[in-house]
PDB file of N, CA and C in Angstrom:
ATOM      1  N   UNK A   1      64.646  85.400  19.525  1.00  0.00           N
ATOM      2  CA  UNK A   1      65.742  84.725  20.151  1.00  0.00           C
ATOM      3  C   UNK A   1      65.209  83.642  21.085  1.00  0.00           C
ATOM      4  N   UNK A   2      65.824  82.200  21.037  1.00  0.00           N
ATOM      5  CA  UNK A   2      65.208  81.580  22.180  1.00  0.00           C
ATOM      6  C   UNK A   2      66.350  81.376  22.789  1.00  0.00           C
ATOM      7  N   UNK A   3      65.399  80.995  23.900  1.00  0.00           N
ATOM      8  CA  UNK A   3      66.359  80.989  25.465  1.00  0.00           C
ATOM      9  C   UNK A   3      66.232  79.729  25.978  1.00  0.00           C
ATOM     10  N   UNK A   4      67.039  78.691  26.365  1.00  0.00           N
ATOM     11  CA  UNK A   4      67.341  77.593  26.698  1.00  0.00           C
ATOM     12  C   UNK A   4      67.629  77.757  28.150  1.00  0.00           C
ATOM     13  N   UNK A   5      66.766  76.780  28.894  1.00  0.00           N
ATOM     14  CA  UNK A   5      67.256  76.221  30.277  1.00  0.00           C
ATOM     15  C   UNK A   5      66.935  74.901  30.232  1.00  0.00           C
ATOM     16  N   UNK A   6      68.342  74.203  31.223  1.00  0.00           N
ATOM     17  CA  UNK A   6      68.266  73.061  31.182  1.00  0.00           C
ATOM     18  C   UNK A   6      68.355  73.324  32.707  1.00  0.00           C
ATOM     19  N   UNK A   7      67.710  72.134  33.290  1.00  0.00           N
ATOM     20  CA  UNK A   7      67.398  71.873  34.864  1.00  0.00           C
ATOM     21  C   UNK A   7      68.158  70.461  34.963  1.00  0.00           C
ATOM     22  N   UNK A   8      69.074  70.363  36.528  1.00  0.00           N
ATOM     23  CA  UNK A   8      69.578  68.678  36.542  1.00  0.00           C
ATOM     24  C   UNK A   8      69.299  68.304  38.001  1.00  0.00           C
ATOM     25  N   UNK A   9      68.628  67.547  38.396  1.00  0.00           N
ATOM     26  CA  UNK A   9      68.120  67.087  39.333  1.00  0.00           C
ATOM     27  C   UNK A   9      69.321  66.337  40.046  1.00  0.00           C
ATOM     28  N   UNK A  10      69.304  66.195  40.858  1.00  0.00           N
ATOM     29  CA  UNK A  10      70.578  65.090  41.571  1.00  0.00           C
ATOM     30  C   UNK A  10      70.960  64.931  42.900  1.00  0.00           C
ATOM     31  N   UNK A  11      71.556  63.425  43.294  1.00  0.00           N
ATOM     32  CA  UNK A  11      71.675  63.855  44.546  1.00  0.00           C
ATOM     33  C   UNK A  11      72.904  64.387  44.985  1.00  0.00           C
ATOM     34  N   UNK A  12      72.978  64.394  46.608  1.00  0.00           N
ATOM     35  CA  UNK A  12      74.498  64.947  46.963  1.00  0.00           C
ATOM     36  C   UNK A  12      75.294  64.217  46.725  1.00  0.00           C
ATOM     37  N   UNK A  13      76.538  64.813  46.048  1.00  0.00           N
ATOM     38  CA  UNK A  13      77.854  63.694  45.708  1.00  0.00           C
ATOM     39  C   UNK A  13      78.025  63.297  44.308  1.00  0.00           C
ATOM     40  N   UNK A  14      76.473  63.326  43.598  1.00  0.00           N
ATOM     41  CA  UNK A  14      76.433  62.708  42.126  1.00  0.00           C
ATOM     42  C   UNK A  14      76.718  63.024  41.056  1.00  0.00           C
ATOM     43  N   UNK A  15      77.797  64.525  41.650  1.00  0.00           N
ATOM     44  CA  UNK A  15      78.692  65.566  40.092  1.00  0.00           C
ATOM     45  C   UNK A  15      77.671  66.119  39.380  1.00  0.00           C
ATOM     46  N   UNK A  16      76.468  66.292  40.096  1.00  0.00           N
ATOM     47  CA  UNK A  16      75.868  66.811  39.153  1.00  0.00           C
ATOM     48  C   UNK A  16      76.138  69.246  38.878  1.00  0.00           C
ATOM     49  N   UNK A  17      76.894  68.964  39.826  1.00  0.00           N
ATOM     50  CA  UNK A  17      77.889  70.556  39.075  1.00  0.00           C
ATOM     51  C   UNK A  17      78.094  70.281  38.141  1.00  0.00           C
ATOM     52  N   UNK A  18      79.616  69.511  38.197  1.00  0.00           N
ATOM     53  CA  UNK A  18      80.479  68.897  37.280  1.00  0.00           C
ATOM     54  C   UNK A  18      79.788  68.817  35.963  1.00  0.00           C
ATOM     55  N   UNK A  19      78.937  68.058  36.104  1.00  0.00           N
ATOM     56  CA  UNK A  19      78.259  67.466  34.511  1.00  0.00           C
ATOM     57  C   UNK A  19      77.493  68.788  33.836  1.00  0.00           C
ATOM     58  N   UNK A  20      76.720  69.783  35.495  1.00  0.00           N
ATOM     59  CA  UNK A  20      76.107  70.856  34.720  1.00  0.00           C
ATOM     60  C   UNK A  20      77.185  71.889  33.700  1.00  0.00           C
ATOM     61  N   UNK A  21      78.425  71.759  34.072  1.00  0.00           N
ATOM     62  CA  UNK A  21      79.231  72.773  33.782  1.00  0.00           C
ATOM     63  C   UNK A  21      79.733  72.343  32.465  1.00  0.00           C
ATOM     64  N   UNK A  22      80.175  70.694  32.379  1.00  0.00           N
ATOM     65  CA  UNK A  22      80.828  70.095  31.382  1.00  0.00           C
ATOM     66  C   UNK A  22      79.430  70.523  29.708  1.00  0.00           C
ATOM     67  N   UNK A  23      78.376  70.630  30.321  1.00  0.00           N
ATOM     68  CA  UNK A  23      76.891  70.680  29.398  1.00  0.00           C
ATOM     69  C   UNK A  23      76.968  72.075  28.975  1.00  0.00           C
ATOM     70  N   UNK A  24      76.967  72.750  30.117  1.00  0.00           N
ATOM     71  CA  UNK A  24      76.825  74.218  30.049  1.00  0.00           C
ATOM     72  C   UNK A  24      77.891  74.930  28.598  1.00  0.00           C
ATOM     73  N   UNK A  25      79.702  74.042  29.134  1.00  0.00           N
ATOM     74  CA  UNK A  25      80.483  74.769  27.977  1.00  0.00           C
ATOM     75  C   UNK A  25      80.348  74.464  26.700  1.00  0.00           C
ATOM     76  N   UNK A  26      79.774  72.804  26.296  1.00  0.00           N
ATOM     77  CA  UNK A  26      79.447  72.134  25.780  1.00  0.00           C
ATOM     78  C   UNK A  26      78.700  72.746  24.642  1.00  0.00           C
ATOM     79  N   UNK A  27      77.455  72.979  24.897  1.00  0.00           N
ATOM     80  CA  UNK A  27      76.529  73.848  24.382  1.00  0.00           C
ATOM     81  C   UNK A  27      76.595  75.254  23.903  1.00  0.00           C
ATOM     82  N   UNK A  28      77.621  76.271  24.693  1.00  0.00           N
ATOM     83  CA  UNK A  28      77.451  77.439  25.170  1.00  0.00           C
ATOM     84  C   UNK A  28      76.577  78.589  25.768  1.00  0.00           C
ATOM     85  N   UNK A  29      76.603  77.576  26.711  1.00  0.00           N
ATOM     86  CA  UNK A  29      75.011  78.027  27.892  1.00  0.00           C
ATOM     87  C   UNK A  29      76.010  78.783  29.050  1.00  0.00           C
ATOM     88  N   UNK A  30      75.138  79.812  29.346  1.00  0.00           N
ATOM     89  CA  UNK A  30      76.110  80.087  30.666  1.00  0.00           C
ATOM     90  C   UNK A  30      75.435  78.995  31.732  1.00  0.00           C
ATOM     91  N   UNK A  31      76.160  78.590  32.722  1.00  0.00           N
ATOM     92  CA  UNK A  31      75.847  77.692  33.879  1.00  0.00           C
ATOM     93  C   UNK A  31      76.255  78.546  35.470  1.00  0.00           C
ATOM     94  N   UNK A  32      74.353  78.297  35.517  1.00  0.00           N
ATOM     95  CA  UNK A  32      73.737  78.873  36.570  1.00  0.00           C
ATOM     96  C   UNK A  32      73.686  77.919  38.138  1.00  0.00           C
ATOM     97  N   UNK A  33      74.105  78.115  38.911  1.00  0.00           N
ATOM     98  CA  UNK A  33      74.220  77.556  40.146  1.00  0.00           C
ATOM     99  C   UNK A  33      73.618  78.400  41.566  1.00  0.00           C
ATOM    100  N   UNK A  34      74.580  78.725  42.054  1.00  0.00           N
ATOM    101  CA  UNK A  34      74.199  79.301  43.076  1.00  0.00           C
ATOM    102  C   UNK A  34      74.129  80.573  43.590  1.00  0.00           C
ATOM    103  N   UNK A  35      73.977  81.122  42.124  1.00  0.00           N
ATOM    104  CA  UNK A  35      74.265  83.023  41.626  1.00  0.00           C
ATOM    105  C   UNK A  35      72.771  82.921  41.566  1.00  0.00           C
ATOM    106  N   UNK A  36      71.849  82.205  41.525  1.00  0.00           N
ATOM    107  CA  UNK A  36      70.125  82.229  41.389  1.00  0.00           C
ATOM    108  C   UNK A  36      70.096  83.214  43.019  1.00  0.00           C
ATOM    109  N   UNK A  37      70.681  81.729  43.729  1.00  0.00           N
ATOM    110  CA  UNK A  37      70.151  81.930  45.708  1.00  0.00           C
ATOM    111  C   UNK A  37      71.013  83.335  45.592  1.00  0.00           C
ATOM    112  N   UNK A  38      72.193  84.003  45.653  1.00  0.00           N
ATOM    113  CA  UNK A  38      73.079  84.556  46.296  1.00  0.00           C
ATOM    114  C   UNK A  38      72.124  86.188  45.698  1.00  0.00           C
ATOM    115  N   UNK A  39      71.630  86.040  44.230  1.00  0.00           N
ATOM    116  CA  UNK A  39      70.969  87.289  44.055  1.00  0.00           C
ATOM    117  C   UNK A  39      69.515  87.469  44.713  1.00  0.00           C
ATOM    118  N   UNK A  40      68.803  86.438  44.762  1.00  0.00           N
ATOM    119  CA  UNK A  40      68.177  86.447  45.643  1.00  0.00           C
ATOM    120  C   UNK A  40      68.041  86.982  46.953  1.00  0.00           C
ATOM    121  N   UNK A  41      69.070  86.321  47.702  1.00  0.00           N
ATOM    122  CA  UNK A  41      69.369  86.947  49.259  1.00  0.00           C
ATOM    123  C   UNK A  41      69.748  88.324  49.368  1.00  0.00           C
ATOM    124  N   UNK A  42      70.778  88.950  48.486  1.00  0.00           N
ATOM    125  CA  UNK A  42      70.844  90.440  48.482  1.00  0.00           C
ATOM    126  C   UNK A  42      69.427  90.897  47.825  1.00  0.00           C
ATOM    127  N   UNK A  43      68.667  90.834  47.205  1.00  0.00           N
ATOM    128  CA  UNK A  43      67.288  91.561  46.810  1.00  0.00           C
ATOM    129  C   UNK A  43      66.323  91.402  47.676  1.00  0.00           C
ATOM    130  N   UNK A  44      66.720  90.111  49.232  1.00  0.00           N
ATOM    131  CA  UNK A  44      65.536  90.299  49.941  1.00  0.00           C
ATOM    132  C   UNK A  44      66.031  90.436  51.081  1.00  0.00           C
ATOM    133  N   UNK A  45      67.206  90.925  51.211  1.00  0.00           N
ATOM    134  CA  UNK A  45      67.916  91.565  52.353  1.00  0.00           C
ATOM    135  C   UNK A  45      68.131  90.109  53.359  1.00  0.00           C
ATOM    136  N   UNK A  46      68.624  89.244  52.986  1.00  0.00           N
ATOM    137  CA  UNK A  46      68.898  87.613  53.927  1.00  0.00           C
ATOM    138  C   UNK A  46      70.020  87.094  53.771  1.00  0.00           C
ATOM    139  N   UNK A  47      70.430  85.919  54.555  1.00  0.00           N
ATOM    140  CA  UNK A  47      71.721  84.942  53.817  1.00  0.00           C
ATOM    141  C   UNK A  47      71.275  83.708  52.414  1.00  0.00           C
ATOM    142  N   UNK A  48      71.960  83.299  51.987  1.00  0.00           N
ATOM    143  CA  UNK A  48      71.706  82.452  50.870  1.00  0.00           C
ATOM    144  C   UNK A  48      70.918  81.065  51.191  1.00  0.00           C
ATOM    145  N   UNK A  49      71.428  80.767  52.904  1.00  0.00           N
ATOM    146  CA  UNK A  49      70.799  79.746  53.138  1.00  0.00           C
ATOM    147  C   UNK A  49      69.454  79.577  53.404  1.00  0.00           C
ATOM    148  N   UNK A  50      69.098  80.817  54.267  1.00  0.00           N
ATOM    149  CA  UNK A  50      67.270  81.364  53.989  1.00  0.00           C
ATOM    150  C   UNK A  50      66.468  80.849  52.858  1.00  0.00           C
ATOM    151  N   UNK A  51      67.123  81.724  51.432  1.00  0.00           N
ATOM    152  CA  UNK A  51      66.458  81.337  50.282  1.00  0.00           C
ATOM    153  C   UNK A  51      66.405  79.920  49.846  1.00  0.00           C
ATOM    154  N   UNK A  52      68.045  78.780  49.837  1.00  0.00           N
ATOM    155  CA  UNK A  52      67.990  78.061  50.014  1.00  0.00           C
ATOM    156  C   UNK A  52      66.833  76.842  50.485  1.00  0.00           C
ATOM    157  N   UNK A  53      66.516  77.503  51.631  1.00  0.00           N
ATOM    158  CA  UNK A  53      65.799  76.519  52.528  1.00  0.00           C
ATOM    159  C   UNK A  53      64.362  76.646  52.079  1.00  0.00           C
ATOM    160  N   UNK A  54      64.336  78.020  51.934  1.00  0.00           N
ATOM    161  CA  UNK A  54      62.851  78.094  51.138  1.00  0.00           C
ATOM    162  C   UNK A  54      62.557  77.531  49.867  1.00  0.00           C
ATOM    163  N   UNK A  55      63.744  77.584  49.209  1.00  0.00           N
ATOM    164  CA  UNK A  55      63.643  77.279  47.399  1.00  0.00           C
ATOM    165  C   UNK A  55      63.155  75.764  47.550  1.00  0.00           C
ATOM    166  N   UNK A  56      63.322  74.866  48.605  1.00  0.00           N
ATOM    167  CA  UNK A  56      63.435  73.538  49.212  1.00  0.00           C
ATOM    168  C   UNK A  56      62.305  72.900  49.282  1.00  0.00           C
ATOM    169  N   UNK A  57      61.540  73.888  49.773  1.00  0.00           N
ATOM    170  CA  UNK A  57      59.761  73.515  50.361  1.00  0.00           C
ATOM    171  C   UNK A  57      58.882  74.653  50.908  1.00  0.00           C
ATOM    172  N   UNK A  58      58.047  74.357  50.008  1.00  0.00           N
ATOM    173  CA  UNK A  58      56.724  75.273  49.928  1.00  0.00           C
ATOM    174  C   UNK A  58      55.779  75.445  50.838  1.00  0.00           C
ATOM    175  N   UNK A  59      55.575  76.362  51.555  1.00  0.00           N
ATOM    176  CA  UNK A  59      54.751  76.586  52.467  1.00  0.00           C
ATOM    177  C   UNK A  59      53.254  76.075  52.177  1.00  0.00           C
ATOM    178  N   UNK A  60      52.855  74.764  53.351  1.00  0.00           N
ATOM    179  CA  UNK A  60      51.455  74.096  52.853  1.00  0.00           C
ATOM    180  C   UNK A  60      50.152  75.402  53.190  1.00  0.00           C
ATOM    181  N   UNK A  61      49.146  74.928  52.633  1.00  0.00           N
ATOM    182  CA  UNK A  61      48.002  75.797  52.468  1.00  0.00           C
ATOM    183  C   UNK A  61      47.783  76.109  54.402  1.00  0.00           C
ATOM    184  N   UNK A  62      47.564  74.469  55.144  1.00  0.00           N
ATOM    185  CA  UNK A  62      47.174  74.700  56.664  1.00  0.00           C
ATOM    186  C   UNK A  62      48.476  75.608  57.106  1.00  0.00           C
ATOM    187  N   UNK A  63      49.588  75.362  56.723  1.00  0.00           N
ATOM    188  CA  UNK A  63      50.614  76.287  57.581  1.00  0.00           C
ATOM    189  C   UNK A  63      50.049  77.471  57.482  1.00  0.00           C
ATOM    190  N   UNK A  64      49.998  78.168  56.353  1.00  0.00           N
ATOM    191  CA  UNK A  64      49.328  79.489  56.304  1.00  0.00           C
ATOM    192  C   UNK A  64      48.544  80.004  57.059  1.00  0.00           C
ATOM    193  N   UNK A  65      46.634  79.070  57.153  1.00  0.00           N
ATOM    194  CA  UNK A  65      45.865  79.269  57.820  1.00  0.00           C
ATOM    195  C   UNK A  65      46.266  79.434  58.927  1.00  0.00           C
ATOM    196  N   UNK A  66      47.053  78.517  59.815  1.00  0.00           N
ATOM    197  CA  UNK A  66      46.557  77.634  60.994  1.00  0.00           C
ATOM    198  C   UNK A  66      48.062  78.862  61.696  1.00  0.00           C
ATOM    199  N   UNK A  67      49.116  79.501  60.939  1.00  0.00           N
ATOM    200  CA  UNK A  67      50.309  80.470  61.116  1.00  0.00           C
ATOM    201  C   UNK A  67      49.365  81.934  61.346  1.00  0.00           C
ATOM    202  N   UNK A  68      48.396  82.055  60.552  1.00  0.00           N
ATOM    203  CA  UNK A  68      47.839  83.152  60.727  1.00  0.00           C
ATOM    204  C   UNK A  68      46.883  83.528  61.592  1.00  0.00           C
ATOM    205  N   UNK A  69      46.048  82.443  61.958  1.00  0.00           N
ATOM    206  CA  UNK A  69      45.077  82.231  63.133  1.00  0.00           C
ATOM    207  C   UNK A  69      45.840  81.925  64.433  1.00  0.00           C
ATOM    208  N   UNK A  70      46.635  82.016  64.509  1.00  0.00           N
ATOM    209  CA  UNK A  70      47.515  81.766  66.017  1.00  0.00           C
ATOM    210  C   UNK A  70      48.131  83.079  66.592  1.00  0.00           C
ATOM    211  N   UNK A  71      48.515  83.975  65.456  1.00  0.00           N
ATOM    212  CA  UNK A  71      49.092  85.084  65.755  1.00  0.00           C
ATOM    213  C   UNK A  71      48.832  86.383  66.144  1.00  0.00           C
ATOM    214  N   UNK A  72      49.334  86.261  67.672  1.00  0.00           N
ATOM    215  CA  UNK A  72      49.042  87.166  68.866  1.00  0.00           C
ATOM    216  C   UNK A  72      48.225  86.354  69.936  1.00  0.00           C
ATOM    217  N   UNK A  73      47.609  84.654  69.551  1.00  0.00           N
ATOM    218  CA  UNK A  73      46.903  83.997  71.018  1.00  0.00           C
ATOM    219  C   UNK A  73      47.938  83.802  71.556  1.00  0.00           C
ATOM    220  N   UNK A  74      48.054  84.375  73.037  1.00  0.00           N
ATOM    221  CA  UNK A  74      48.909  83.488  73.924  1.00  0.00           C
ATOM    222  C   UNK A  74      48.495  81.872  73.856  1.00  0.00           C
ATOM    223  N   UNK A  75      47.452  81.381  74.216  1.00  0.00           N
ATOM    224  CA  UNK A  75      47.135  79.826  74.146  1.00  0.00           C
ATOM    225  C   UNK A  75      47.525  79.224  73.023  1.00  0.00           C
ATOM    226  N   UNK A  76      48.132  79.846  71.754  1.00  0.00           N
ATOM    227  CA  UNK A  76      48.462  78.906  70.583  1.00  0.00           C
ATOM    228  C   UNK A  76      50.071  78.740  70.959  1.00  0.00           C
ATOM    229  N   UNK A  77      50.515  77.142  70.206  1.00  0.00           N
ATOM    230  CA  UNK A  77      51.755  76.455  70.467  1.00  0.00           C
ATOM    231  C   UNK A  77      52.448  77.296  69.818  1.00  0.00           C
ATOM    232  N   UNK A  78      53.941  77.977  70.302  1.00  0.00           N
ATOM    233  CA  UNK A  78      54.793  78.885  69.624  1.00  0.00           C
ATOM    234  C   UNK A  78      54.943  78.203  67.832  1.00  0.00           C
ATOM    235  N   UNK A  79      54.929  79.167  67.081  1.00  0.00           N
ATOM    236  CA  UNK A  79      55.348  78.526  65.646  1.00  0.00           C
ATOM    237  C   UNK A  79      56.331  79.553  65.217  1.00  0.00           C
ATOM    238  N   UNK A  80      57.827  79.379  65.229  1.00  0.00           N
ATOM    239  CA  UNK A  80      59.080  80.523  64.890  1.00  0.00           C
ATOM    240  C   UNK A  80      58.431  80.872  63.616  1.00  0.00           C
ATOM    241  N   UNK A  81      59.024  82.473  63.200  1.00  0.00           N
ATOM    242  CA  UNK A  81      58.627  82.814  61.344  1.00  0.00           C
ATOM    243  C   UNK A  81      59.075  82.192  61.265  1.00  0.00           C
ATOM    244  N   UNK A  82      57.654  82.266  59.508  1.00  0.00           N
ATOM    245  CA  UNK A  82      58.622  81.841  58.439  1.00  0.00           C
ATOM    246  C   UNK A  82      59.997  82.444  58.318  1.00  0.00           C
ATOM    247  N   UNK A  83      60.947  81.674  57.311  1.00  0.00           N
ATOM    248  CA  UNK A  83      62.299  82.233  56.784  1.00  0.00           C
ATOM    249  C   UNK A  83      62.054  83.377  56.212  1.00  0.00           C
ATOM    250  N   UNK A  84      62.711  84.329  56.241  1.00  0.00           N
ATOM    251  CA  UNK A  84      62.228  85.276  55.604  1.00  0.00           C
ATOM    252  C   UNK A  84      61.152  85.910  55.407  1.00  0.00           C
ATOM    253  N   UNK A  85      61.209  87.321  55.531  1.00  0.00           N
ATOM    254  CA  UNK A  85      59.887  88.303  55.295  1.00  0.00           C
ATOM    255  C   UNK A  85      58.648  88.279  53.888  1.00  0.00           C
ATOM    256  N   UNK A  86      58.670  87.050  52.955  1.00  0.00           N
ATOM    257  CA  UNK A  86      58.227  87.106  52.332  1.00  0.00           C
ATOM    258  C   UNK A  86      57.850  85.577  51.323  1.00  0.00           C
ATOM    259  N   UNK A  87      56.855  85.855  50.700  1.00  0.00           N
ATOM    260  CA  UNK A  87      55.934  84.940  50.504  1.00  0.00           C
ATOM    261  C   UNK A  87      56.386  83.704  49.382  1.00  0.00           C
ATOM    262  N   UNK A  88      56.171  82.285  49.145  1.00  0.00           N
ATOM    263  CA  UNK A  88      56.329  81.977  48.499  1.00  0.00           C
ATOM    264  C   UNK A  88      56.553  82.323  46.493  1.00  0.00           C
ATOM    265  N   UNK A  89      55.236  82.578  47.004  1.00  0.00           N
ATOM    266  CA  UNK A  89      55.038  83.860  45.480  1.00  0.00           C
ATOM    267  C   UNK A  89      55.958  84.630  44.663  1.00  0.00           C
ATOM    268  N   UNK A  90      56.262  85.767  45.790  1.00  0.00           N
ATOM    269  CA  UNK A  90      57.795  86.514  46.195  1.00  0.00           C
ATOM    270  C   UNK A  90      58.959  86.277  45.514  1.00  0.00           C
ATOM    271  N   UNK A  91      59.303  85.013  46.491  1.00  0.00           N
ATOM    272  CA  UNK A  91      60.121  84.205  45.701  1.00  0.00           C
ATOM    273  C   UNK A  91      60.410  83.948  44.700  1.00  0.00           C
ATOM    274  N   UNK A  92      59.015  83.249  44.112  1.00  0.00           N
ATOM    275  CA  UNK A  92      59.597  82.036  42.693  1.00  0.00           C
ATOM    276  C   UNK A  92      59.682  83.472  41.887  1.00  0.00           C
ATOM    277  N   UNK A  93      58.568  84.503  41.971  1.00  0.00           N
ATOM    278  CA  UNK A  93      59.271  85.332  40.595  1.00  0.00           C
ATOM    279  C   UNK A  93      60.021  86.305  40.950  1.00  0.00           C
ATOM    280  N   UNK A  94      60.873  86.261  41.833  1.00  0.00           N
ATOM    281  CA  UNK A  94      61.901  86.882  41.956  1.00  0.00           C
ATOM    282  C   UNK A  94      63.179  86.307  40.908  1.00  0.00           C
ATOM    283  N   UNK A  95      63.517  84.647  41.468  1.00  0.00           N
ATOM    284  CA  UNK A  95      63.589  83.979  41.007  1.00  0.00           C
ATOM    285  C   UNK A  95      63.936  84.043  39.709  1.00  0.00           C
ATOM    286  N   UNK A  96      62.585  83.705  39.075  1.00  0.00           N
ATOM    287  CA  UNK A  96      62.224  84.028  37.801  1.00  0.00           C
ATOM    288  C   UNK A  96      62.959  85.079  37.423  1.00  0.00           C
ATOM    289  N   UNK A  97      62.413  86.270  37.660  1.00  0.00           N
ATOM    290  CA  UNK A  97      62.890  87.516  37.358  1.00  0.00           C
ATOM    291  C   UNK A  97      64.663  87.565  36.987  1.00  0.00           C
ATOM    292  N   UNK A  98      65.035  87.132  38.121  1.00  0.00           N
ATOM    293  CA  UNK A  98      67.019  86.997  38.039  1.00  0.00           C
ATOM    294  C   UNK A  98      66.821  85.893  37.137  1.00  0.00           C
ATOM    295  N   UNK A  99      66.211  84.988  36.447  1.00  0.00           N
ATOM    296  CA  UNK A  99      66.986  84.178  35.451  1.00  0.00           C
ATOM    297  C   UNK A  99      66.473  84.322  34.168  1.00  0.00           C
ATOM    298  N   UNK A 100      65.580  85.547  33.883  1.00  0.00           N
ATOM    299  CA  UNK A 100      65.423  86.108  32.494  1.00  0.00           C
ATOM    300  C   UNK A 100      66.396  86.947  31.936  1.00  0.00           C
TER     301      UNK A 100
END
């Protein structure tokens, strides 16, 4: 059996729902939106916007280091957690996982 995903890039305002949905019935694809984030957030115990924000941008290599070497110096500049209890990694095949 193959399995089809189509991805639509876009900006805010540019219907790109609209068009995903008009494609989606089109085809007979189910159309995936924001049931990715919302299962997400219940499997990692958060709100949608957490995952959201993470799905957004990837934690750089120095954040890591430079997040992990600070923690517990009083003399290092406060850095709030990360979003959420868990790792980029985590994520994408979680992710993954809910869209197989």
């Amino acid at each position: 059996m193959i399995k089809t995903t189509i991805t639509i890039s876009r900006q805010m305002g540019a219907g790109g729902s609209y068009i995903g949905q008009l494609i989606a019935k089109r085809l007979g694809l189910k159309y995936i939106d924001r049931e990715v984030l919302h299962l997400a957030a219940q499997e990692f115990g958060c709100d949608e916007e957490t995952i959201a924000a993470r799905s957004e941008r990837v934690t750089s290599f120095w954040e890591r280091v430079l997040g992990g070497l600070s923690f517990g110096v009083p003399e290092a500049a406060y850095n709030p957690p990360p979003l959420g209890n868990f790792s980029d990694r985590e994520l994408f095949e979680k992710q993954t996982q809910i869209l197989k």
